[in-house]
Protein backbone atom coordinates (compact mmCIF):
# COMPACT_ATOMS: atom_id res chain seq x y z
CA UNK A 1 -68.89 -4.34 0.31
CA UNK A 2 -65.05 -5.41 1.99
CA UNK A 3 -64.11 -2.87 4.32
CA UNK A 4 -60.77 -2.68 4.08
CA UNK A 5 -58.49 -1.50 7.10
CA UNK A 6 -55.54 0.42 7.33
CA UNK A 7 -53.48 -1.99 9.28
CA UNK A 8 -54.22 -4.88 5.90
CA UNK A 9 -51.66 -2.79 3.60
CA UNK A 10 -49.31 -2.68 6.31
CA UNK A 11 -49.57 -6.52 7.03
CA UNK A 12 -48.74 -7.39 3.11
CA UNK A 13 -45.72 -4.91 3.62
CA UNK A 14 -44.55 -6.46 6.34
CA UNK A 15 -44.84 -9.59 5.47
CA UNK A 16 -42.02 -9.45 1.99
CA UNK A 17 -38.78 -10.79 3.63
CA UNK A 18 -37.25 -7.44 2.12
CA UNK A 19 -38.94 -5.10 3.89
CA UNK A 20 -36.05 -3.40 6.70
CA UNK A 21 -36.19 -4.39 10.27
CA UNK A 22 -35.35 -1.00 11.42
CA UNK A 23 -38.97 0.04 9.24
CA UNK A 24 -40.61 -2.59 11.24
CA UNK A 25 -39.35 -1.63 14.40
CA UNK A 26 -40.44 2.19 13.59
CA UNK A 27 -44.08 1.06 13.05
CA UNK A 28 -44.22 -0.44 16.09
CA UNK A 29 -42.91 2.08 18.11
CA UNK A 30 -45.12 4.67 16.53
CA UNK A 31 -48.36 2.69 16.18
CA UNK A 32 -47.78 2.09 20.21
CA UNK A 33 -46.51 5.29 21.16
CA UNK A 34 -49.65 6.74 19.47
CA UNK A 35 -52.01 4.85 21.44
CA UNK A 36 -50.54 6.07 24.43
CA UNK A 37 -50.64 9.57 23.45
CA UNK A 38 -54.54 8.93 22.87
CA UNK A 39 -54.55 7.29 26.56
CA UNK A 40 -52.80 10.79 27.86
CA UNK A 41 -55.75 13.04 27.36
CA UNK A 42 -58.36 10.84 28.86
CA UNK A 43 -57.68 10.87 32.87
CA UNK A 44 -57.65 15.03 32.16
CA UNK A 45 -61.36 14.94 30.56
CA UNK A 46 -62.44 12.52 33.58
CA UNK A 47 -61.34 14.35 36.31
CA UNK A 48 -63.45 17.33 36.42
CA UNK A 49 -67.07 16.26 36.71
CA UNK A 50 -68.12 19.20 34.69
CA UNK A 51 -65.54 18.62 31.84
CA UNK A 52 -66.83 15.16 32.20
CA UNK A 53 -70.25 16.01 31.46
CA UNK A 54 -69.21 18.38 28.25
CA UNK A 55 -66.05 15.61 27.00
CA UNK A 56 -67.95 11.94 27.57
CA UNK A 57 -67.86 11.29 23.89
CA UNK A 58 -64.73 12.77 23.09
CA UNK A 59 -63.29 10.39 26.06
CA UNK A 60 -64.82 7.45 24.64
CA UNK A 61 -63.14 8.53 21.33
CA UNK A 62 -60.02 8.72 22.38
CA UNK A 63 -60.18 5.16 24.41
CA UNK A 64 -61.50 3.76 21.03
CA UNK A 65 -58.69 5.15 19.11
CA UNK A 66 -56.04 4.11 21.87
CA UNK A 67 -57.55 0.55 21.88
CA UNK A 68 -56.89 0.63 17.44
CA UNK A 69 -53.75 1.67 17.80
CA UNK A 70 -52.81 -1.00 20.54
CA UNK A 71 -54.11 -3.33 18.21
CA UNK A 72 -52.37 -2.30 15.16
CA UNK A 73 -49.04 -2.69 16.86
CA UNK A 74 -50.35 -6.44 18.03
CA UNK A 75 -50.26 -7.04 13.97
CA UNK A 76 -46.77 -5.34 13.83
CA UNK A 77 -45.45 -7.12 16.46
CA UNK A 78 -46.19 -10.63 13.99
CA UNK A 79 -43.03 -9.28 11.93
CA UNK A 80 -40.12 -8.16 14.44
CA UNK A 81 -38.38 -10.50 17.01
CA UNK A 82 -39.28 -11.22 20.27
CA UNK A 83 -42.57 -9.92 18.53
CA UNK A 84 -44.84 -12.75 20.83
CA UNK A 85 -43.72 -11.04 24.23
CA UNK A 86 -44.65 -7.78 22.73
CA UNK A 87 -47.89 -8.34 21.99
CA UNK A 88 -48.21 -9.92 24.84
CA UNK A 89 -47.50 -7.04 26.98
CA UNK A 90 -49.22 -4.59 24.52
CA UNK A 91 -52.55 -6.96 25.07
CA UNK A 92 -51.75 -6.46 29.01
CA UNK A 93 -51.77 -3.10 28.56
CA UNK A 94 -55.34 -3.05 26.20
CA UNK A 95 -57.78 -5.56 28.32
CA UNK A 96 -55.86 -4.56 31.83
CA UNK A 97 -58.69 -5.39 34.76
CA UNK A 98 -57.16 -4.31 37.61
């Protein structure tokens, strides 16, 4: 069975010469803008240890979700200028160590 993903649709879209570059820059914007609303809520469930205790998977959902969304703009940044340096600082952002 092919799992299909949400982000394959959007690639074929994308990816017609046709398709507006103002569209292209929305999806970005909102795919990464999303993540980072996901990111928002998780130092707030952290910071309490009992909140921690009661939230721990809801955290991990929302880091999980955050890390999709990073990634979906990655793919979206393939189809809008300057689009390497983006995902480069989106990726940054994702697998940060520090």
């Amino acid at each position: 069975m092919i799992r299909l993903t949400t982000i394959d649709p959007v690639r074929r879209f994308l990816s017609l010469k046709f398709y507006p570059m103002d569209e292209r820059q929305w999806l970005l914007g909102t795919s990464y803008n999303t993540g980072i609303e996901c990111l928002q809520f998780v130092p707030f469930l952290v910071v309490n240890s009992e909140i921690f205790l009661k939230f721990t998977f809801h955290s991990a959902s929302l880091l999980d979700e955050a890390r999709r969304w990073f990634e979906s703009s990655t793919v979206i940044c393939k189809f809008v200028p300057d689009g390497k340096n983006r995902a480069e600082k989106v990726r940054v952002l994702v697998y940060y160590d520090g």
